[in-house]
C-alpha atoms as a PDB file:
ATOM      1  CA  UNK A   1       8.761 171.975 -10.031  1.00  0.00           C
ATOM      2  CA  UNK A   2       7.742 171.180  -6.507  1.00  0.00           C
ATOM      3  CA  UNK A   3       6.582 167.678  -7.529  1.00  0.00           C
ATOM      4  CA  UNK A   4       9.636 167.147  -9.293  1.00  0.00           C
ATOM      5  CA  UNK A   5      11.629 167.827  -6.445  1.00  0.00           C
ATOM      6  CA  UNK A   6       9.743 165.951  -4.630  1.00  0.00           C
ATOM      7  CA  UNK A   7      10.354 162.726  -6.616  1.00  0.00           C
ATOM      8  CA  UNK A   8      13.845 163.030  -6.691  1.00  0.00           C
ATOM      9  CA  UNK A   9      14.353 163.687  -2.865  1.00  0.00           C
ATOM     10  CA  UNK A  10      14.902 160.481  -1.408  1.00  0.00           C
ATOM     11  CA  UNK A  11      16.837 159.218  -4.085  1.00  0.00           C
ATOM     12  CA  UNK A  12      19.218 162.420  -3.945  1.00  0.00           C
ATOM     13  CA  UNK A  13      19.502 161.698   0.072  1.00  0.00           C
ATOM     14  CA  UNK A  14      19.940 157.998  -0.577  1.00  0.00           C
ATOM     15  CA  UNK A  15      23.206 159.058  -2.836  1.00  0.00           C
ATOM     16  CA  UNK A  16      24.372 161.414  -0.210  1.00  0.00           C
ATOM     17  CA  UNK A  17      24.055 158.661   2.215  1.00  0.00           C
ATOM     18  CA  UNK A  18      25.798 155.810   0.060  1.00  0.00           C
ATOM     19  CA  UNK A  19      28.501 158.296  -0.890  1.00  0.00           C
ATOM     20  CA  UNK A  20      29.117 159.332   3.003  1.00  0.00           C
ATOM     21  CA  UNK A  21      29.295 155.464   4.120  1.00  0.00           C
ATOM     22  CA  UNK A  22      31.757 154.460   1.159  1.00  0.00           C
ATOM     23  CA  UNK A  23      33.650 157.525   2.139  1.00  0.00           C
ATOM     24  CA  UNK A  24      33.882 156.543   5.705  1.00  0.00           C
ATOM     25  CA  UNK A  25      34.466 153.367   5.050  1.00  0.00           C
ATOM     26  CA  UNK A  26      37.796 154.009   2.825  1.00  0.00           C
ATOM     27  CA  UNK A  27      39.151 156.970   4.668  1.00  0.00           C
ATOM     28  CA  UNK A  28      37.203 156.469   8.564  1.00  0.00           C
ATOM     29  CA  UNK A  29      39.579 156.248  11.457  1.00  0.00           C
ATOM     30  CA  UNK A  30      38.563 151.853  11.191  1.00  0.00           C
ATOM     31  CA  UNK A  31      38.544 152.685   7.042  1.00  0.00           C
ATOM     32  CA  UNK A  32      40.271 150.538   4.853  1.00  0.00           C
ATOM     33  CA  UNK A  33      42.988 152.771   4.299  1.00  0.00           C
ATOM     34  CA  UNK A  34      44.082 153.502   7.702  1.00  0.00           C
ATOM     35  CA  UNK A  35      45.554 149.961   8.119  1.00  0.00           C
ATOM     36  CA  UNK A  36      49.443 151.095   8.000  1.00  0.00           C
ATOM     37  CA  UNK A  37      48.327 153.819  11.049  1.00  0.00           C
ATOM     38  CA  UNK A  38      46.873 151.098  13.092  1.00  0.00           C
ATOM     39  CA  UNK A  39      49.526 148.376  12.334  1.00  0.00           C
ATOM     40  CA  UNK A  40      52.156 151.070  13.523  1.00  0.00           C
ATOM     41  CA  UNK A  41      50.077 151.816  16.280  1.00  0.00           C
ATOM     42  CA  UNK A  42      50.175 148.104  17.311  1.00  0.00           C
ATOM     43  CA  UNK A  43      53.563 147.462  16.774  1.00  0.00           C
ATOM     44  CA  UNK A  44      54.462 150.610  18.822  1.00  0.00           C
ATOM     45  CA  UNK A  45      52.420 149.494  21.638  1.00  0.00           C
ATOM     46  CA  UNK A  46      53.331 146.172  21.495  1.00  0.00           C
ATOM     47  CA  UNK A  47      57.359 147.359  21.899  1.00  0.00           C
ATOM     48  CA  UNK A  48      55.995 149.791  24.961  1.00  0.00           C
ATOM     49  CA  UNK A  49      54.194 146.566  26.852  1.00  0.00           C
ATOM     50  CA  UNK A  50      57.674 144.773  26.130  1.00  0.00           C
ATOM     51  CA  UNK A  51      59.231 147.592  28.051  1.00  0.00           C
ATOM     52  CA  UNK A  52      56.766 147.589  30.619  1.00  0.00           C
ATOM     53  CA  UNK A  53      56.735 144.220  31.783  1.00  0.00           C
ATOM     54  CA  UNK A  54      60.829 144.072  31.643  1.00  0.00           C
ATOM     55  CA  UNK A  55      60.288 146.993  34.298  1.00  0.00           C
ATOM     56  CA  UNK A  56      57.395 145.229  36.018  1.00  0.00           C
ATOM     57  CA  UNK A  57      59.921 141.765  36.686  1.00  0.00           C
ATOM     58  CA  UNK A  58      63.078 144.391  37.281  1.00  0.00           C
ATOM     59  CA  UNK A  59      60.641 145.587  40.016  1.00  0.00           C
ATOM     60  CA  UNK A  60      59.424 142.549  41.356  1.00  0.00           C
ATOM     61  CA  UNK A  61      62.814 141.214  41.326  1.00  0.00           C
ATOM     62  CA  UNK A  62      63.978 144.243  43.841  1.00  0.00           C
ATOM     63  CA  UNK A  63      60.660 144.020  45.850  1.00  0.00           C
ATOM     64  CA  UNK A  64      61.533 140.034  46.694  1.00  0.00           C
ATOM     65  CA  UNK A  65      65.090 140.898  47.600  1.00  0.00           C
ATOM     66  CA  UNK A  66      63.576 143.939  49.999  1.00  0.00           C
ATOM     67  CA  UNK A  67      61.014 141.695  52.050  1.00  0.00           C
ATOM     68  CA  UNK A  68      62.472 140.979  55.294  1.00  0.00           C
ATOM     69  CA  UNK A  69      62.400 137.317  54.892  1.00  0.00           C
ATOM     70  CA  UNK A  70      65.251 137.169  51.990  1.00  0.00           C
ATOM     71  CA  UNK A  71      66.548 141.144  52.680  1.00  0.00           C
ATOM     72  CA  UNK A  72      69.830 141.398  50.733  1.00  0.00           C
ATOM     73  CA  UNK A  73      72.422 143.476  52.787  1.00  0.00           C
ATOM     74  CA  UNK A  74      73.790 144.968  49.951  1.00  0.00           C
ATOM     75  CA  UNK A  75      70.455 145.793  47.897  1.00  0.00           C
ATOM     76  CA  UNK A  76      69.279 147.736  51.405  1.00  0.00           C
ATOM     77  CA  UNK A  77      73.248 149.570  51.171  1.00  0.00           C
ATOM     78  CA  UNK A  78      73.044 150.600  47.851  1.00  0.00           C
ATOM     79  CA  UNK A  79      69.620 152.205  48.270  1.00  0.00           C
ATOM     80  CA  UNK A  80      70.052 154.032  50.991  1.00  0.00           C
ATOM     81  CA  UNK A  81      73.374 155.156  49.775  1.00  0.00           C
ATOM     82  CA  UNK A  82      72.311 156.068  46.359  1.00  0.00           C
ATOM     83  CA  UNK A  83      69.235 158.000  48.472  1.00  0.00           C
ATOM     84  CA  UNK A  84      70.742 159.655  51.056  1.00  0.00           C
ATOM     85  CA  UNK A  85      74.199 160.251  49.059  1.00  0.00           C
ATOM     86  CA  UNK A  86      77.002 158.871  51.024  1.00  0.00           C
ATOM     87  CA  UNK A  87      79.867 158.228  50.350  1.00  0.00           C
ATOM     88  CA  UNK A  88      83.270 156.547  51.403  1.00  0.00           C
ATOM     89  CA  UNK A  89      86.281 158.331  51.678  1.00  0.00           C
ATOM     90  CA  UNK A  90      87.672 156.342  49.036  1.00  0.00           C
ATOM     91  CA  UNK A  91      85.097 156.441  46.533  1.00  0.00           C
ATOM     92  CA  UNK A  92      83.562 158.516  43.767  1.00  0.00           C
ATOM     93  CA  UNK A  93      79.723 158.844  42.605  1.00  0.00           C
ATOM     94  CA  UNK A  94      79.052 160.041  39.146  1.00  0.00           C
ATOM     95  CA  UNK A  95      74.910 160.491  39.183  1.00  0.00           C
ATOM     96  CA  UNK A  96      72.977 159.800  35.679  1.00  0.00           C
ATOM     97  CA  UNK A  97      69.743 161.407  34.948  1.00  0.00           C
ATOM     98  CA  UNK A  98      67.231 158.718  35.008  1.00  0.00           C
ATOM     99  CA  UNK A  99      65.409 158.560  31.644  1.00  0.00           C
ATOM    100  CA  UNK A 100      62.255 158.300  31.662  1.00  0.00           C
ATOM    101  CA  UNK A 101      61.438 155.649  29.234  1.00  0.00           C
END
């Protein structure tokens, strides 16, 4: 019986070893059939870098108009309006939560 089992062994862990490869290899986080999760992934991501660098020129845009060579009177009065929170007499502010993405 010993011998027997024995013989069989390595052919019983080369199975288990095939089997756990092929397994991985249809159902593995790089398997084949995690394709859809990774092409939604991607396009997901690819929508968030869109947003990301429409912020990042939004940004730069406002950063240009703050340097003190091209300062923009009315950029630097609607910042420190909006942060300090005056007002005129005459006028009315209605604040907006900012959302965050």
């Amino acid at each position: 019986m010993l011998e027997r089992t024995r013989l069989y062994a390595p052919t019983v862990i080369l199975g288990f070893l095939i089997f756990y490869f092929a397994f991985q290899a249809l159902t593995g986080e790089r398997g084949l059939l995690s394709a859809r999760r990774r092409q939604e992934t991607l396009t997901a991501r690819t929508a968030e870098l869109k947003d990301l660098q429409a912020q990042s020129a939004d940004l730069s845009a406002r950063i240009r108009l703050l340097n003190p060579d091209s300062l923009s009177a009315d950029l630097l009065e609607e910042r420190a309006r909006s942060l300090l929170g005056f007002i005129r007499p005459n006028e009315y502010v209605i604040r907006m939560p900012v959302s965050a993405g």
